[in-house]
Structures are given as structure tokens and as C-alpha cells.
Protein backbone atom coordinates (compact mmCIF):
# COMPACT_ATOMS: atom_id res chain seq x y z
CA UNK A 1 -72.91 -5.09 6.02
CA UNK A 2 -73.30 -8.55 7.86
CA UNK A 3 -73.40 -9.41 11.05
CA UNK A 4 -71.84 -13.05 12.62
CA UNK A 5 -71.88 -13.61 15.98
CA UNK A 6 -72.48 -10.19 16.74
CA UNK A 7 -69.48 -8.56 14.69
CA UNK A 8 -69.81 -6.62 11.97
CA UNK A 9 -68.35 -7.04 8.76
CA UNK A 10 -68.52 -5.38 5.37
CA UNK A 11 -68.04 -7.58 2.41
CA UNK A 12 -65.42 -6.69 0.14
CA UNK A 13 -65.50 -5.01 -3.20
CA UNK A 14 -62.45 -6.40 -4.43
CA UNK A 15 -62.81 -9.65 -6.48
CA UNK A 16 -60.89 -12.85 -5.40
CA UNK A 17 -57.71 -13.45 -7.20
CA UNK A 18 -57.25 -16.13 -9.51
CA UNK A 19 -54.50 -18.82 -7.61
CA UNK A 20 -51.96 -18.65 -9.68
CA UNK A 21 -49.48 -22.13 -9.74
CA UNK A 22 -47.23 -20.78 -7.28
CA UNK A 23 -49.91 -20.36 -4.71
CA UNK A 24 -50.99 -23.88 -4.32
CA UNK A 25 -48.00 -25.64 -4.19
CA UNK A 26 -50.12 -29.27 -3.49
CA UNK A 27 -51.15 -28.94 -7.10
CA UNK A 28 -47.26 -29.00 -8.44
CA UNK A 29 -46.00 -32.02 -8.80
CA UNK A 30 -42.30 -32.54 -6.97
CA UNK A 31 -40.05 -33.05 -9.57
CA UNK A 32 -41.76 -29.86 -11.04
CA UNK A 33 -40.92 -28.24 -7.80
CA UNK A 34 -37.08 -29.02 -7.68
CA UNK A 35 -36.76 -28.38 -10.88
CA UNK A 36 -37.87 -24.76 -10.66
CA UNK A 37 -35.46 -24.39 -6.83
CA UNK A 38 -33.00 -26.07 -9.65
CA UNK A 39 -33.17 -23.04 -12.02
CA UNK A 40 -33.29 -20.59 -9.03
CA UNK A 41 -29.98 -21.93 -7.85
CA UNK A 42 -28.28 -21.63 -11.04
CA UNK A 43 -29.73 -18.36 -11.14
CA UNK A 44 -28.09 -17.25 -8.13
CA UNK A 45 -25.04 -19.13 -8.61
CA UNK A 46 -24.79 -17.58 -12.48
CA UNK A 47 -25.30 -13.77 -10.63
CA UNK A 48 -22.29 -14.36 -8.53
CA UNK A 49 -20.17 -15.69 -10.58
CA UNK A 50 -20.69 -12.82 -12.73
CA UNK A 51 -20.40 -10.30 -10.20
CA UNK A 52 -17.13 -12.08 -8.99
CA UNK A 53 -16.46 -11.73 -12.90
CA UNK A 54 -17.14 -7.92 -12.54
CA UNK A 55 -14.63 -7.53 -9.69
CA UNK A 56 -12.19 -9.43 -10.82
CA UNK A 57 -12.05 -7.56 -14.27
CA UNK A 58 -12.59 -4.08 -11.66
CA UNK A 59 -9.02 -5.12 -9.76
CA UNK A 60 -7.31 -6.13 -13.15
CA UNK A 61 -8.19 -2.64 -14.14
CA UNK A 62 -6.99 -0.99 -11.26
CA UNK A 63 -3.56 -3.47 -11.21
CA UNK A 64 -2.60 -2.20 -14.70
CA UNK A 65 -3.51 1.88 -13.90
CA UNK A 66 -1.50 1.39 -10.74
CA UNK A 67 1.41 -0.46 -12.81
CA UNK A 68 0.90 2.04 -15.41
CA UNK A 69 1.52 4.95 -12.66
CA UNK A 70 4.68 2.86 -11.28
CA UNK A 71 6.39 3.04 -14.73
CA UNK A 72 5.61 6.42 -15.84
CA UNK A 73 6.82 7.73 -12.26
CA UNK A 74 10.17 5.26 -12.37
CA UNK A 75 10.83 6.56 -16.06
CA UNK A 76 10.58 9.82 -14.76
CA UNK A 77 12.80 9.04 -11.97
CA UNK A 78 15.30 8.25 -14.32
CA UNK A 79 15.30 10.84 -16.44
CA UNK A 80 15.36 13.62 -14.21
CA UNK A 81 18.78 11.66 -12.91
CA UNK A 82 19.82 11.31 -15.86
CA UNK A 83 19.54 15.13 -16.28
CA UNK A 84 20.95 15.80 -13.17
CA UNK A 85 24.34 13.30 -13.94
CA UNK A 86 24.46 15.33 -17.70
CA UNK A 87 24.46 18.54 -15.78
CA UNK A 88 27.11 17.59 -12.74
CA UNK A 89 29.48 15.88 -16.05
CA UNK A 90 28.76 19.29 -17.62
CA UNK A 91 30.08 21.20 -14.54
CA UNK A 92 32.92 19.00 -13.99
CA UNK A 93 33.93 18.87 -17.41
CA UNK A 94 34.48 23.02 -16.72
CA UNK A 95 35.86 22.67 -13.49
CA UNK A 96 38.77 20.18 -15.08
CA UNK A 97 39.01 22.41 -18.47
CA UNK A 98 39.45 25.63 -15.94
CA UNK A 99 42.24 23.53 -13.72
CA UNK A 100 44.10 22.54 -16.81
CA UNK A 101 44.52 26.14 -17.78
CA UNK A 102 45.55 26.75 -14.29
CA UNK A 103 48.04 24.11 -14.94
CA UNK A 104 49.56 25.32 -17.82
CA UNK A 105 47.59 23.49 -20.57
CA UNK A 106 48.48 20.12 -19.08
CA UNK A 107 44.79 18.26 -19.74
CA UNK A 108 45.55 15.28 -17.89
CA UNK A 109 46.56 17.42 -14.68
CA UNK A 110 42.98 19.02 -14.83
CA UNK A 111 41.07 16.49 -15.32
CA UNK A 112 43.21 14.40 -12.28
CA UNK A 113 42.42 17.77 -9.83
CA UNK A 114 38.67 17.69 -11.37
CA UNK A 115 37.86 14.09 -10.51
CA UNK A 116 39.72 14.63 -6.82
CA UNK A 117 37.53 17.31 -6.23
CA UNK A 118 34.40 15.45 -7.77
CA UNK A 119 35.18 12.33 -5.24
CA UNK A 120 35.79 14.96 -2.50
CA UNK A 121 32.83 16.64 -2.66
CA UNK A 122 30.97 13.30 -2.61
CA UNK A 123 33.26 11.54 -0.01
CA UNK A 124 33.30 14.27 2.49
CA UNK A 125 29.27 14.16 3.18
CA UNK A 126 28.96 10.39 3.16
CA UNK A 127 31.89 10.44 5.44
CA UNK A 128 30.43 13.37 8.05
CA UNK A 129 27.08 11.00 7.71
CA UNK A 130 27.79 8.15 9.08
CA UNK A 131 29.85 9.60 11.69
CA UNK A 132 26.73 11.90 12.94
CA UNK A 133 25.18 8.16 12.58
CA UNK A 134 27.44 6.02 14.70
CA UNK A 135 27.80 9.11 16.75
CA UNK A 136 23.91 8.69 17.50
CA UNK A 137 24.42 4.88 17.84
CA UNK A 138 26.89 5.76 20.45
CA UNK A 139 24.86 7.55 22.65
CA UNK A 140 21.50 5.15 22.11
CA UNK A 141 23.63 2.04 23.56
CA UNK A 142 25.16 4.46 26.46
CA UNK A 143 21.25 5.73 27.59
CA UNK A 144 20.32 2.20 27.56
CA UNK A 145 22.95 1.02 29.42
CA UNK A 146 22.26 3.58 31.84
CA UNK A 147 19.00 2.93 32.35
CA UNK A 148 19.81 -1.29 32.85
CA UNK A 149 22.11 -0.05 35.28
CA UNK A 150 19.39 1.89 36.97
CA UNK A 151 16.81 -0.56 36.91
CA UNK A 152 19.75 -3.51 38.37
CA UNK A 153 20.79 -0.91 41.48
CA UNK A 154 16.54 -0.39 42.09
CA UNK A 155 16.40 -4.24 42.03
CA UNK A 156 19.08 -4.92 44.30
CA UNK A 157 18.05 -1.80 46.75
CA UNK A 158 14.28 -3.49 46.71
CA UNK A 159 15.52 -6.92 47.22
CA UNK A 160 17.85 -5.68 50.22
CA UNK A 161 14.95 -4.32 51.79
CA UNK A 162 12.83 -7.71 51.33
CA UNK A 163 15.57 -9.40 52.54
CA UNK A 164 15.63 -7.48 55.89
């Protein structure tokens, strides 16, 4: 231990570390200097670009899965309509058979009574539909104009009070 101007201080065991180049950066010539805050940029600037590489090649992944997905499910959209339109042709087919015994063996009678019935039974729901629909139309426009009429009567009572 030494003491300097009445402090003390214990020397160090450790031995001083060799300056390396990047510590004394008065001994590195400029050009030297940019050229290595040169390589650090295009270091940096190669890292993103790869990593904007990476996530671009990440979304086009995840583009064709979810396309992938939107085929498969449309496909099986289709065929499970297709099944259902096989079975409802199946049951009409019956339907008209069954009528054109009922008809005496006249084919054509059957199958006109089948596809009546066929248009009936899709008509009649579309039809009930929209009138449940314009039905609710109906009484939308009548509520609002009930409640315009109600606001116009509280705007003339209010302004025949300011008036007075």
C-alpha cells in the first residue's frame, strides 16, 4: 500500500493490457477508419436484408398454406353440394316415378307433377323470406319515421317556448 496526499491506495495485481488497435484510434489512419465503419455498414445493411429475406420467404409460406386451406375447403364445398344435388335428383327422380304410377303409367305426367312440386318446395320458402324481410323493412322505416316525427313536434314545442 501507498499513500498520496494522504489517501491510500493498493497497487494492483492485475497487469496492464496490451492497447489493442481499436483502443487508440489516433494511431489509425482515416481512410483505415472509414473503411472499417464501411464494412460495419454493409454488415448491418447485409443482416437486414436477410432478415427481410427471412420474412418475406416466412409470409410466402404462410400465403400458400392459407391458399392451400382455401382450396381444399372450396373443393370440399363443392362436393358435399354436389352430394347433396345427387341425393335431392335421387329423391325426385322417386317422387316423379311414384306420380307416374299414380297417373296411370303416363311418365311425362310424373315427371311434370315432380318438377311442380320440386319448384314448389323451393319457391314457397324464398317467397315467405322475403316477405318476413320487407315485412321487417316495413316496420324499420315506420319506427323511424316515428321517431323524426317525435323529435320535429319536441323541436317545435321547444322553439314555441323560446319564442315566448
Amino acid at each position: 500500500m501507498t499513500k498520496e496526499n494522504g489517501v491510500s491506495r493498493s497497487k494492483s495485481t492485475r497487469s496492464a493490457r496490451p492497447a489493442e488497435p481499436a483502443d487508440e484510434p489516433d494511431d489509425e489512419p482515416l481512410g483505415s477508419l472509414l473503411a472499417r465503419v464501411g464494412r460495419l455498414v454493409e454488415d448491418l445493411a447485409a443482416s437486414w436484408w436477410s432478415r427481410v429475406e427471412l420474412k418475406v420467404e416466412r409470409t410466402k409460406v404462410a400465403a400458400r398454406r392459407s391458399a392451400v386451406r382455401v382450396a381444399i375447403l372450396a373443393a370440399a364445398a363443392v362436393a358435399g353440394l354436389v352430394w347433396i344435388g345427387a341425393a335431392l335428383v335421387a329423391v325426385l327422380r322417386g317422387v316423379c316415378l311414384g306420380l307416374a304410377e299414380l297417373f296411370g303409367g303416363r311418365e311425362w305426367l310424373g315427371d311434370l307433377a315432380g318438377g311442380l312440386l320440386a319448384l314448389a318446395l323451393v319457391a314457397v320458402p324464398v317467397a315467405l323470406a322475403l316477405r318476413r324481410a320487407a315485412g321487417e323493412d316495413h316496420r324499420r322505416v315506420e319506427a323511424k319515421e316515428r321517431d323524426v316525427e317525435r323529435a320535429r313536434s319536441r323541436l317545435e314545442t321547444t322553439a314555441g317556448t323560446d319564442a315566448r
